[in-house]
PDB file of N, CA and C in Angstrom:
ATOM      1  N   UNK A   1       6.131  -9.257 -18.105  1.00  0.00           N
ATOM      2  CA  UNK A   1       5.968  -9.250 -16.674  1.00  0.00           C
ATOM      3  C   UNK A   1       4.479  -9.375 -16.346  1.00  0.00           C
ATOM      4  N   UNK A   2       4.405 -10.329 -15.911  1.00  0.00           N
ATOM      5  CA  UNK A   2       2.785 -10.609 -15.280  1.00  0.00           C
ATOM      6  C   UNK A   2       2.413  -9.567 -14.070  1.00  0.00           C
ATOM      7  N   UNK A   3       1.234  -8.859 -14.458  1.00  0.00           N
ATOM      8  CA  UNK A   3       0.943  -7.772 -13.443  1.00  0.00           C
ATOM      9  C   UNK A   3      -0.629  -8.645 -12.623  1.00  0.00           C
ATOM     10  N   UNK A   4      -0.326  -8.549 -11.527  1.00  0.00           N
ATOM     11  CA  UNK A   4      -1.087  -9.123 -10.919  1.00  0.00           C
ATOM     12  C   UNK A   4      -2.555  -7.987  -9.954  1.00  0.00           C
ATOM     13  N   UNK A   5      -2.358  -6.749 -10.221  1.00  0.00           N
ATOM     14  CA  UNK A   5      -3.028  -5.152 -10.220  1.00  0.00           C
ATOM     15  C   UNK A   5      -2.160  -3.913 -10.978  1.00  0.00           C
ATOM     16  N   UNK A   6      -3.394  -3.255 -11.446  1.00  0.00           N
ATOM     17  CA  UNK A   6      -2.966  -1.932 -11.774  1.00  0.00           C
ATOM     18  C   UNK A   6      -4.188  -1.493 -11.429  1.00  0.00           C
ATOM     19  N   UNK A   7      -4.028  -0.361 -10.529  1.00  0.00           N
ATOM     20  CA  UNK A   7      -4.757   0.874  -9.779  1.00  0.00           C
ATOM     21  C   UNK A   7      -4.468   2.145  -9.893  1.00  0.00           C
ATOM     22  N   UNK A   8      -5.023   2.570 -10.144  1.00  0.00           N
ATOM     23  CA  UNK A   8      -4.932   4.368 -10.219  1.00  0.00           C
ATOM     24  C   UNK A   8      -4.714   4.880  -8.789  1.00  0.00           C
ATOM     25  N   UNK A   9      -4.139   5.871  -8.499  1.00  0.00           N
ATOM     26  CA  UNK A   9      -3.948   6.242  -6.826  1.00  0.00           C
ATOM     27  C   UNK A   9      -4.653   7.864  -6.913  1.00  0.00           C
ATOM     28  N   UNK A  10      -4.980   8.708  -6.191  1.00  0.00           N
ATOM     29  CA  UNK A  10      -5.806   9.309  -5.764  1.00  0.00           C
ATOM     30  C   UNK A  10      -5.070  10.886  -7.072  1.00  0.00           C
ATOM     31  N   UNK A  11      -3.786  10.536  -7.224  1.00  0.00           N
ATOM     32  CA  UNK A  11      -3.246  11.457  -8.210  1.00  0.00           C
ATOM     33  C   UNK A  11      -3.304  11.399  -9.639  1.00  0.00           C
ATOM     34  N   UNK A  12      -4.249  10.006 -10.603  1.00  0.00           N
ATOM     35  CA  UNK A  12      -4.355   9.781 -11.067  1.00  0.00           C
ATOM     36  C   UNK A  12      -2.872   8.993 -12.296  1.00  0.00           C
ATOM     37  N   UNK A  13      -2.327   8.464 -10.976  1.00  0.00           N
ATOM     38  CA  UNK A  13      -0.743   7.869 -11.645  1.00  0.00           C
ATOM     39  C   UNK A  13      -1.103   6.550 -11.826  1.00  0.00           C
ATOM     40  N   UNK A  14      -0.245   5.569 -12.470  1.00  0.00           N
ATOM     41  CA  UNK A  14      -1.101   3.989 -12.474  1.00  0.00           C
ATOM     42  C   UNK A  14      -0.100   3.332 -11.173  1.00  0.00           C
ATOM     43  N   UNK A  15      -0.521   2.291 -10.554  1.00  0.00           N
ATOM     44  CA  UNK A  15       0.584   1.852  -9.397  1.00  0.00           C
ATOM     45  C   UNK A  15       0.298   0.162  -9.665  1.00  0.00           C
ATOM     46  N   UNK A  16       1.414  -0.320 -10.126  1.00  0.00           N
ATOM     47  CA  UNK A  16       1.638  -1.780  -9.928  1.00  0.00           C
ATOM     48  C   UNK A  16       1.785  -3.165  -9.092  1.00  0.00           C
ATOM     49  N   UNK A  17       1.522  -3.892  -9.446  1.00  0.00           N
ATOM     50  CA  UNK A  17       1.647  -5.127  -8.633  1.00  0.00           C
ATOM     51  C   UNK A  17       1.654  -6.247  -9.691  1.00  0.00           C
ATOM     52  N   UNK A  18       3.344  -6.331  -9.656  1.00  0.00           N
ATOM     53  CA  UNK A  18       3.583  -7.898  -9.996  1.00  0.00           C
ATOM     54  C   UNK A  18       3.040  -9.334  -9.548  1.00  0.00           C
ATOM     55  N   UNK A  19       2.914 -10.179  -9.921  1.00  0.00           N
ATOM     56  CA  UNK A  19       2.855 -11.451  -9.655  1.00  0.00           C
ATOM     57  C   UNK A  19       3.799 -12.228  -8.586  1.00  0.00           C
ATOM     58  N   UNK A  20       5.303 -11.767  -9.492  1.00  0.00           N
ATOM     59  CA  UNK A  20       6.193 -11.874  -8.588  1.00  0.00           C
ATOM     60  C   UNK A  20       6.623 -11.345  -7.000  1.00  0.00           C
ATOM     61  N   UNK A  21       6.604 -10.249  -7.315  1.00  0.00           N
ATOM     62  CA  UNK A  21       6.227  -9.194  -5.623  1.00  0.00           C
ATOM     63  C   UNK A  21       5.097  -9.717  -5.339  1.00  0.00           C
ATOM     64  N   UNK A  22       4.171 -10.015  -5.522  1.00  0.00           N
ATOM     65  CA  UNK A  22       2.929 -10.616  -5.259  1.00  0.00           C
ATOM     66  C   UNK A  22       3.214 -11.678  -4.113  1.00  0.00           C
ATOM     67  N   UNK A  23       3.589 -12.714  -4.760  1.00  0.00           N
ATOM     68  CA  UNK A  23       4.386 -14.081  -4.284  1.00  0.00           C
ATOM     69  C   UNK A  23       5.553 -13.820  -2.921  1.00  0.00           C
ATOM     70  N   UNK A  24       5.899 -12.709  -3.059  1.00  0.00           N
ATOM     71  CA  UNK A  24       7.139 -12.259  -2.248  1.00  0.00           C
ATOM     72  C   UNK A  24       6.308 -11.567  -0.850  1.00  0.00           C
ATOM     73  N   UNK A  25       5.414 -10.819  -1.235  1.00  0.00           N
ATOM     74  CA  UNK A  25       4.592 -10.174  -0.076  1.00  0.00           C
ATOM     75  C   UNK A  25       3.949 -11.313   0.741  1.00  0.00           C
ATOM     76  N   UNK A  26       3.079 -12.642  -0.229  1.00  0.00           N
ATOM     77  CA  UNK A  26       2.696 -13.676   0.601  1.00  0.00           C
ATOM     78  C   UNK A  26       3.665 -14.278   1.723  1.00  0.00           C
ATOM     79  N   UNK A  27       4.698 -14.584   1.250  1.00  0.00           N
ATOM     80  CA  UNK A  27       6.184 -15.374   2.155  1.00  0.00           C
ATOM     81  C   UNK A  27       6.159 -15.126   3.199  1.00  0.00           C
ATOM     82  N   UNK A  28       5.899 -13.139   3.253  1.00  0.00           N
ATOM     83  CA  UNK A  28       6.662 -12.607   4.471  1.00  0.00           C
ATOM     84  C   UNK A  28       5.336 -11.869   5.078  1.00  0.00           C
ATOM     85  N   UNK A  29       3.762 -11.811   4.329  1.00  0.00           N
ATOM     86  CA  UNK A  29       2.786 -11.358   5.064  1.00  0.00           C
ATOM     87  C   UNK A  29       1.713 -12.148   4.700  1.00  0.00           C
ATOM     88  N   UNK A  30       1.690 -13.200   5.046  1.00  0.00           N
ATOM     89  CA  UNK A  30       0.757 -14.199   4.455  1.00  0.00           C
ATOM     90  C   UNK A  30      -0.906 -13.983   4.495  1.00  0.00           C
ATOM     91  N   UNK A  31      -0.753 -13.372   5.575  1.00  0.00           N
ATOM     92  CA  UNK A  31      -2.394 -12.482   6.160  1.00  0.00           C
ATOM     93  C   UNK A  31      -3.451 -11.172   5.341  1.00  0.00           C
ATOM     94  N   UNK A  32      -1.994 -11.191   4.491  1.00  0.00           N
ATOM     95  CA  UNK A  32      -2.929 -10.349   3.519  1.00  0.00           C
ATOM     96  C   UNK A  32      -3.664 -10.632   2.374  1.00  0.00           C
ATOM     97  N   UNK A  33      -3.229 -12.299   2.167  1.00  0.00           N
ATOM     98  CA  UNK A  33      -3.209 -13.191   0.954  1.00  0.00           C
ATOM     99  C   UNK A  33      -4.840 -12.923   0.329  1.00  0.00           C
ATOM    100  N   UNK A  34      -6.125 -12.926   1.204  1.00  0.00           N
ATOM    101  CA  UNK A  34      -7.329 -12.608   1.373  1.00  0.00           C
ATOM    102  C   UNK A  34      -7.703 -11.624   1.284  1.00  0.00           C
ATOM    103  N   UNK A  35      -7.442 -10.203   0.937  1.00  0.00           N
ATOM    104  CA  UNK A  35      -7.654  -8.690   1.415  1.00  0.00           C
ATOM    105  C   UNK A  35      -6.866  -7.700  -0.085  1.00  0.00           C
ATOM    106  N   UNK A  36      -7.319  -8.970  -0.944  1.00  0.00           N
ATOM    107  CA  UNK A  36      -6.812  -8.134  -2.610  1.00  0.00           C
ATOM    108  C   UNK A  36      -8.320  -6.793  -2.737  1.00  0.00           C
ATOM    109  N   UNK A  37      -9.531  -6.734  -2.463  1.00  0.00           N
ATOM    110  CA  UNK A  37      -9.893  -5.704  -2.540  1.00  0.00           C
ATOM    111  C   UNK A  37      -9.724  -4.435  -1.825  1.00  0.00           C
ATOM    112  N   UNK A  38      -9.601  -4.455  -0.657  1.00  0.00           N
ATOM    113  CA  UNK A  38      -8.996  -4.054   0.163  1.00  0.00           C
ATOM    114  C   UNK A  38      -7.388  -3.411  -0.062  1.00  0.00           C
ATOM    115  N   UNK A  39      -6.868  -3.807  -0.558  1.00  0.00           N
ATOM    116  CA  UNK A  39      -5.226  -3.459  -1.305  1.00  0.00           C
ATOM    117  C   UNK A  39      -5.482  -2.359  -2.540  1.00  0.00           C
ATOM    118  N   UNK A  40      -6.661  -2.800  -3.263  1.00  0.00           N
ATOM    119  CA  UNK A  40      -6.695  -2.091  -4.318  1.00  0.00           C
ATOM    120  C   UNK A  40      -6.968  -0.746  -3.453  1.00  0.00           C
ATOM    121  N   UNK A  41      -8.387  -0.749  -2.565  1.00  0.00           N
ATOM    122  CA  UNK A  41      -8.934   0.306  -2.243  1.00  0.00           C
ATOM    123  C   UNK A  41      -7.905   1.386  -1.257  1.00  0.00           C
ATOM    124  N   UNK A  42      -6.865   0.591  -0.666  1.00  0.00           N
ATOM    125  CA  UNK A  42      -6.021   1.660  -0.079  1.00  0.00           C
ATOM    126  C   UNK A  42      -4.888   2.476  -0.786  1.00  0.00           C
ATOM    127  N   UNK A  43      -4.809   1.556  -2.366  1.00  0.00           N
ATOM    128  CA  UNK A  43      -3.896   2.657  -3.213  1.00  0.00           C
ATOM    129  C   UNK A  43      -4.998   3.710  -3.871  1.00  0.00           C
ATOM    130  N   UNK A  44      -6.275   3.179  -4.346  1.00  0.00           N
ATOM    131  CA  UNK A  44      -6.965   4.506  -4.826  1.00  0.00           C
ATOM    132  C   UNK A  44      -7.974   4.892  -4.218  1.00  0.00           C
ATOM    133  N   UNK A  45      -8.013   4.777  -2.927  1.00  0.00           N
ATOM    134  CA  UNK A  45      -8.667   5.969  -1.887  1.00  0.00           C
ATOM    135  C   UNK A  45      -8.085   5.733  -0.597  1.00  0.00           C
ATOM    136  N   UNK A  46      -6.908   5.939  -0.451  1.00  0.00           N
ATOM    137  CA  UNK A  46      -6.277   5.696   0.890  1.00  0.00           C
ATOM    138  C   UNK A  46      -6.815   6.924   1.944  1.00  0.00           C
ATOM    139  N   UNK A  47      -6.794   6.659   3.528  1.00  0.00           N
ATOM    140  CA  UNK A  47      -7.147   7.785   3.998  1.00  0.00           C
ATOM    141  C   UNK A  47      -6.348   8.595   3.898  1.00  0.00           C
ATOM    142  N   UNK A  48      -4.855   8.260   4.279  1.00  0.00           N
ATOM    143  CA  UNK A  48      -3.655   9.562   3.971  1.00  0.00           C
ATOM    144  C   UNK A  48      -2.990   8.461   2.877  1.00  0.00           C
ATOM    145  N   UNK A  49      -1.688   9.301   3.071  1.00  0.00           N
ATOM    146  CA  UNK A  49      -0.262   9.351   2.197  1.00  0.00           C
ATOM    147  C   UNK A  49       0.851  10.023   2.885  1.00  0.00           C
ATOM    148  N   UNK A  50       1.788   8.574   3.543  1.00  0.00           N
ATOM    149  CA  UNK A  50       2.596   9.440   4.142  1.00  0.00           C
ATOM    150  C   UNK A  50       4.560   8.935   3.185  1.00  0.00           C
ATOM    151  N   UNK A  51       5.384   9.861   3.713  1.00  0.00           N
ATOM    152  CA  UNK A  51       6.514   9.796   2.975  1.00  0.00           C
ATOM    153  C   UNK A  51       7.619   8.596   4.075  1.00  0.00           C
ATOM    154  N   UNK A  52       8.136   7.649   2.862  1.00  0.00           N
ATOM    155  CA  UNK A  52       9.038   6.593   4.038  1.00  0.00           C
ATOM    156  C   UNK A  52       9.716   7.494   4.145  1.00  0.00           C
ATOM    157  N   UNK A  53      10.566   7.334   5.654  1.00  0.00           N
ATOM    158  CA  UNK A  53      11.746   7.323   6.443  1.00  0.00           C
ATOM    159  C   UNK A  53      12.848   7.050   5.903  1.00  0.00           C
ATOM    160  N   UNK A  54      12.840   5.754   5.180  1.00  0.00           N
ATOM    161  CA  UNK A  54      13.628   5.124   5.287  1.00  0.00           C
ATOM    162  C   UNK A  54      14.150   4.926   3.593  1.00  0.00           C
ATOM    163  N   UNK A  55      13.416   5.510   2.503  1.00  0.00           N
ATOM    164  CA  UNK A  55      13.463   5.457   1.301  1.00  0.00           C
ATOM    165  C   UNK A  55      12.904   6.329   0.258  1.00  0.00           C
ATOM    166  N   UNK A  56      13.634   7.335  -0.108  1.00  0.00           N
ATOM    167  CA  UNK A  56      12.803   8.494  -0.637  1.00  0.00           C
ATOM    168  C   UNK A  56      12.151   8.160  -1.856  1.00  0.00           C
ATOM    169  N   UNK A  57      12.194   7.328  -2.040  1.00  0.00           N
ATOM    170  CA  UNK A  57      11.640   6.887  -3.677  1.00  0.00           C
ATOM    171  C   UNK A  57      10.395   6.372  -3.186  1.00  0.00           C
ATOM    172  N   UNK A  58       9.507   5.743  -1.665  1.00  0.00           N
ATOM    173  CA  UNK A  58       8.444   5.258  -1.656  1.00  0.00           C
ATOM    174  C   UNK A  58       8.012   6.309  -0.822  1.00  0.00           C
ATOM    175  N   UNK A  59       6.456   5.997  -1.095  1.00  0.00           N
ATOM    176  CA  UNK A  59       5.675   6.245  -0.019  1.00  0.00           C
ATOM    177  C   UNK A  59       4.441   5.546   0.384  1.00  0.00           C
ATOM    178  N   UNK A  60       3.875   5.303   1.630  1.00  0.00           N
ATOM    179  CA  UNK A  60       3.298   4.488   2.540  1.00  0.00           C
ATOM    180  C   UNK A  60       1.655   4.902   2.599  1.00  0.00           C
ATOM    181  N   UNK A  61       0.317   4.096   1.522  1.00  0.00           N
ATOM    182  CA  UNK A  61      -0.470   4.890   1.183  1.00  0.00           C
ATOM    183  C   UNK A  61      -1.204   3.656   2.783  1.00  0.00           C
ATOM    184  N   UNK A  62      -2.248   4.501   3.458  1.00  0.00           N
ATOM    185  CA  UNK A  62      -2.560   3.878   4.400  1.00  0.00           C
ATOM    186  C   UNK A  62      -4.425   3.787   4.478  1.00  0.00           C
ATOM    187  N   UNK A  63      -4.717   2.859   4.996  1.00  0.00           N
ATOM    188  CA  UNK A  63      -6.539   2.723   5.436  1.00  0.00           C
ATOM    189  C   UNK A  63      -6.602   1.954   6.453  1.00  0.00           C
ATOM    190  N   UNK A  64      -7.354   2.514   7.276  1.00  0.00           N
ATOM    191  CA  UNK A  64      -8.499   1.834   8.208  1.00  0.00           C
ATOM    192  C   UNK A  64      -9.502   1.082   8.176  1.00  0.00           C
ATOM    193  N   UNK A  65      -9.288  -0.496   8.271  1.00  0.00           N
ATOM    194  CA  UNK A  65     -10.331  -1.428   8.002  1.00  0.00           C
ATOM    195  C   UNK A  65     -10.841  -2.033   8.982  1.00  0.00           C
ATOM    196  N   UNK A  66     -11.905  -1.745   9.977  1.00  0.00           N
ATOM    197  CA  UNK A  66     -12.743  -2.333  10.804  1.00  0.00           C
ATOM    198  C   UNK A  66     -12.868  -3.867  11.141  1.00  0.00           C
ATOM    199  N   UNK A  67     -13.344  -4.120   9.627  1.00  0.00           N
ATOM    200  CA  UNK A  67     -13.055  -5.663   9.667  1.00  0.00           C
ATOM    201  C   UNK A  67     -12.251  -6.392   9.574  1.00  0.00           C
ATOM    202  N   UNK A  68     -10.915  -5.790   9.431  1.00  0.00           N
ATOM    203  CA  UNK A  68      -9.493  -6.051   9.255  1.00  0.00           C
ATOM    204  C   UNK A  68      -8.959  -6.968  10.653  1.00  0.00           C
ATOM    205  N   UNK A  69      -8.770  -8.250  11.227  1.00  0.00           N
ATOM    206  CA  UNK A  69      -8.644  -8.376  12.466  1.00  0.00           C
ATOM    207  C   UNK A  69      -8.996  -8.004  13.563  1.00  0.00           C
ATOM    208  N   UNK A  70     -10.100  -7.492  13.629  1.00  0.00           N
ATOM    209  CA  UNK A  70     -11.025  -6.472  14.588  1.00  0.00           C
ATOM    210  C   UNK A  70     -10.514  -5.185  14.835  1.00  0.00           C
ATOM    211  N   UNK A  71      -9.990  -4.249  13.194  1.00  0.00           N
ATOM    212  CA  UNK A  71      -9.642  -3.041  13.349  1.00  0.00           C
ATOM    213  C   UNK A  71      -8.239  -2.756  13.469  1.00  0.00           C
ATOM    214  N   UNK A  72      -7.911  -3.000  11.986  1.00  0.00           N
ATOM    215  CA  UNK A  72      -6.800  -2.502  11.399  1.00  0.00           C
ATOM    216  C   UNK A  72      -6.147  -1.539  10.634  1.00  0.00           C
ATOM    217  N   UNK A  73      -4.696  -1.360  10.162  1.00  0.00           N
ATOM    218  CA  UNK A  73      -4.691  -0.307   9.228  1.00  0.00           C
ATOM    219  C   UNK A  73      -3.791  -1.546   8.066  1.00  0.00           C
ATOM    220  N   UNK A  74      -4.482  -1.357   6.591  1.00  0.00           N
ATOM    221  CA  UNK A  74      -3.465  -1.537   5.628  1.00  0.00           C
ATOM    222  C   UNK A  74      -3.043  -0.702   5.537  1.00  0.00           C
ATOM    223  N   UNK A  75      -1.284  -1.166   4.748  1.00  0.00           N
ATOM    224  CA  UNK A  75      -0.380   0.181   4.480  1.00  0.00           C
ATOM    225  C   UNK A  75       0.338  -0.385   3.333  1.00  0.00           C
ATOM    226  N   UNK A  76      -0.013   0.376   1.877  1.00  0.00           N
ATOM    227  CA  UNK A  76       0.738  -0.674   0.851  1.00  0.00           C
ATOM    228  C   UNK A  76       1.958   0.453   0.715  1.00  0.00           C
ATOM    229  N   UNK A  77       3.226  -0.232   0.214  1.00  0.00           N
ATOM    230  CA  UNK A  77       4.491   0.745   0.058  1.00  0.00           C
ATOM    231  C   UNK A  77       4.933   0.523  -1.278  1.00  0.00           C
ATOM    232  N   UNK A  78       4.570   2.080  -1.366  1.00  0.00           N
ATOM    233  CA  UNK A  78       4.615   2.270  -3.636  1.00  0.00           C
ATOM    234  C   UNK A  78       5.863   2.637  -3.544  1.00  0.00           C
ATOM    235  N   UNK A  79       6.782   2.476  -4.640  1.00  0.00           N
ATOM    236  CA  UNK A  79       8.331   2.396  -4.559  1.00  0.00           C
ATOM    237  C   UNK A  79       7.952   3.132  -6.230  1.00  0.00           C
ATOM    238  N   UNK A  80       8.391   4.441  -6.314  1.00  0.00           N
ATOM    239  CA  UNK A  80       8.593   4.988  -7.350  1.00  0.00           C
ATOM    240  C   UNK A  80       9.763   5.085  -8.212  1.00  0.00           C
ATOM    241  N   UNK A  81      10.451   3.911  -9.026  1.00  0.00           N
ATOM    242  CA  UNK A  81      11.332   3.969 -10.030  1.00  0.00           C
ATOM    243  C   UNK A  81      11.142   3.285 -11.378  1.00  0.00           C
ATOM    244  N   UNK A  82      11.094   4.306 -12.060  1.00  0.00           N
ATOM    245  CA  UNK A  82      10.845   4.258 -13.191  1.00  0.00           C
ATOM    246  C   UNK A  82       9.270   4.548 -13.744  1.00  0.00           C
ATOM    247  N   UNK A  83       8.484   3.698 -12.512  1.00  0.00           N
ATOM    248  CA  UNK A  83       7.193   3.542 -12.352  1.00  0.00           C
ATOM    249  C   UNK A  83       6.944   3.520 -11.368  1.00  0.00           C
ATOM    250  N   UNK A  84       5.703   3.492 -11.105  1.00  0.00           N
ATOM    251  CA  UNK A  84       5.059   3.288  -9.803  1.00  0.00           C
ATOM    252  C   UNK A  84       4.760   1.706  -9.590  1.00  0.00           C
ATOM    253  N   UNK A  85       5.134   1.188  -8.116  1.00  0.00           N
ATOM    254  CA  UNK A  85       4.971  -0.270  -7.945  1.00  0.00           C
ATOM    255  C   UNK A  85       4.738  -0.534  -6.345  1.00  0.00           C
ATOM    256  N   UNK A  86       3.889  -1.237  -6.297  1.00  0.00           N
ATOM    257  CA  UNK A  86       4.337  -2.404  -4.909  1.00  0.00           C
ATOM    258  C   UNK A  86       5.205  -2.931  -4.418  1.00  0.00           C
ATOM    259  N   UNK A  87       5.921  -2.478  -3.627  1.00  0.00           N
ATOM    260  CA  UNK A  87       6.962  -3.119  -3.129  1.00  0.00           C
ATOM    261  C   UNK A  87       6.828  -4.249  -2.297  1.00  0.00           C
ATOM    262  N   UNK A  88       5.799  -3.569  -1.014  1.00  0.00           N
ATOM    263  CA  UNK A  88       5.385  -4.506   0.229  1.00  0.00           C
ATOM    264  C   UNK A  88       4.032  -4.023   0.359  1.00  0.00           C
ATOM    265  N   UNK A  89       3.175  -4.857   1.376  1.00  0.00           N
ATOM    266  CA  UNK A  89       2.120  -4.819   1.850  1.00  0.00           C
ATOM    267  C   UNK A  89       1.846  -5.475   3.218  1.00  0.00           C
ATOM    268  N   UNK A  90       1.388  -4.608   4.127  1.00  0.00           N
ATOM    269  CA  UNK A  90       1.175  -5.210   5.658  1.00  0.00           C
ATOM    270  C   UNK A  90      -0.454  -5.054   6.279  1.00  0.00           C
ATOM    271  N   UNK A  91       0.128  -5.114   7.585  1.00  0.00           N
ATOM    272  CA  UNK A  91      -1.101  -4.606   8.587  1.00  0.00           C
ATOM    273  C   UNK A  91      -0.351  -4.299   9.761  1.00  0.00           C
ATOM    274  N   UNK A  92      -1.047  -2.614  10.678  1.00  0.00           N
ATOM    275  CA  UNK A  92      -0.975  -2.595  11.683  1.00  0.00           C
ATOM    276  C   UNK A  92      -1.500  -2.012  12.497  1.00  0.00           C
ATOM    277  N   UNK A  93      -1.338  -2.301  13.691  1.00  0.00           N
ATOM    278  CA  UNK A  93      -2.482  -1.477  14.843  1.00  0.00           C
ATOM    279  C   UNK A  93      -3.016   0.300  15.100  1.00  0.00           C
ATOM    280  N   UNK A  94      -1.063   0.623  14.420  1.00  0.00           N
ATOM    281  CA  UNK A  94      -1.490   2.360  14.278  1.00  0.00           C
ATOM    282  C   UNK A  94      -0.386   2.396  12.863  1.00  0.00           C
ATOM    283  N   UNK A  95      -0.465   3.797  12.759  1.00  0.00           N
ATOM    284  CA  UNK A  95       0.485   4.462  11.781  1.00  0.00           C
ATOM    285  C   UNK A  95       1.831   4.552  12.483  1.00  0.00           C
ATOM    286  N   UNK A  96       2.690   5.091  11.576  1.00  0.00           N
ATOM    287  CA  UNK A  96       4.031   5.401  12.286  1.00  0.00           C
ATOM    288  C   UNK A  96       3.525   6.511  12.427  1.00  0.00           C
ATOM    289  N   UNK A  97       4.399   6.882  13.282  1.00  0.00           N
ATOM    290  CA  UNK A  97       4.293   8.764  13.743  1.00  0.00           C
ATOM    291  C   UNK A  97       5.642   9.721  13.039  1.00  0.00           C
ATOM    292  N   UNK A  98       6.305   8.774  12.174  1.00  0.00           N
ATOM    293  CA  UNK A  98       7.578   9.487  11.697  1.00  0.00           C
ATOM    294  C   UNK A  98       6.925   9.512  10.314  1.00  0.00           C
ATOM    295  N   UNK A  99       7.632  10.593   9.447  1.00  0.00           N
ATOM    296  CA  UNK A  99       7.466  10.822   8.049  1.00  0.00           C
ATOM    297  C   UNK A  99       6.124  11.626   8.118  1.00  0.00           C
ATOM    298  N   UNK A 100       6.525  12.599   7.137  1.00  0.00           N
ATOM    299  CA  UNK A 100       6.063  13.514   6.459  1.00  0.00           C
ATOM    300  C   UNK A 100       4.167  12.838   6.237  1.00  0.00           C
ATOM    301  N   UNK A 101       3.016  13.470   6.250  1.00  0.00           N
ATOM    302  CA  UNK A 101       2.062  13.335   5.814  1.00  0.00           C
ATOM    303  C   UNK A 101       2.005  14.160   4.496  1.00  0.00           C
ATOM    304  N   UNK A 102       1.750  13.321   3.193  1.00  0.00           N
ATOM    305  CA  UNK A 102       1.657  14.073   1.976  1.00  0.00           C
ATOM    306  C   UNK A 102       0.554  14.266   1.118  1.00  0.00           C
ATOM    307  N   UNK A 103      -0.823  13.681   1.644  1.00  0.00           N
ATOM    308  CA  UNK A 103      -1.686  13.431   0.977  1.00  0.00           C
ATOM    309  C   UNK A 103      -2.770  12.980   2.654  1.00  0.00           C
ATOM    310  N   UNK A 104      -4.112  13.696   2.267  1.00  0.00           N
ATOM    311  CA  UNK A 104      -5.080  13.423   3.150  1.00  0.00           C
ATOM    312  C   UNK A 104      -6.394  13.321   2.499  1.00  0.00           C
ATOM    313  N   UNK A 105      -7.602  12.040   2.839  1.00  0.00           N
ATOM    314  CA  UNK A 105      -8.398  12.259   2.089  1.00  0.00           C
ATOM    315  C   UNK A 105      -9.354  13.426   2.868  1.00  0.00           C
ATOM    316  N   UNK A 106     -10.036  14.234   1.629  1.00  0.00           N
ATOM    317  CA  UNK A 106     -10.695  15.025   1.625  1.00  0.00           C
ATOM    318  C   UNK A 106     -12.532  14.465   2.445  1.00  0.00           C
TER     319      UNK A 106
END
């Protein structure tokens, strides 16, 4: 399996990114295609860590990037089975306000 990142996250776990999911995140968020340092830096120093809603196996590591579209948030979504991985990757104007906060940076 071609890994296209491995990052350490603030708990010292490793978190993945296929090639393939890679390819799959472009399709459907093409805007992030540019913002691979940026991706790394929000799995291993995200400002929080919050828990999905919608999938107990991920959670939603998030940052605030200024230069991001004139002031954005990345939010990459680590899907914990078996391993830790990338599922998806976006951008948006705020956080959700649902789910658990599990992690804050210091």
């Amino acid at each position: 399996m071609n890994e296209r990142l491995r990052i350490n996250n603030p708990f010292g776990e490793e978190v993945i990114l296929t090639e393939i999911v890679w390819q799959e995140i472009l399709q459907k968020h093409p805007e992030v295609k540019n913002l691979i340092s940026e991706i790394e830096r929000t799995v291993s120093e995200p400002d929080f860590i919050k828990e999905s809603i919608y999938d107990s196996r991920s959670t939603l590591y998030y940052t605030f990037h200024s230069h991001v579209f004139g002031g954005k948030y990345i939010v990459v979504v680590v899907k914990s089975v078996e391993r830790n991985y990338i599922s998806t990757i976006y951008i948006t104007n705020k956080p959700s306000s649902k789910g658990k906060i599990l992690w804050t940076k210091k």
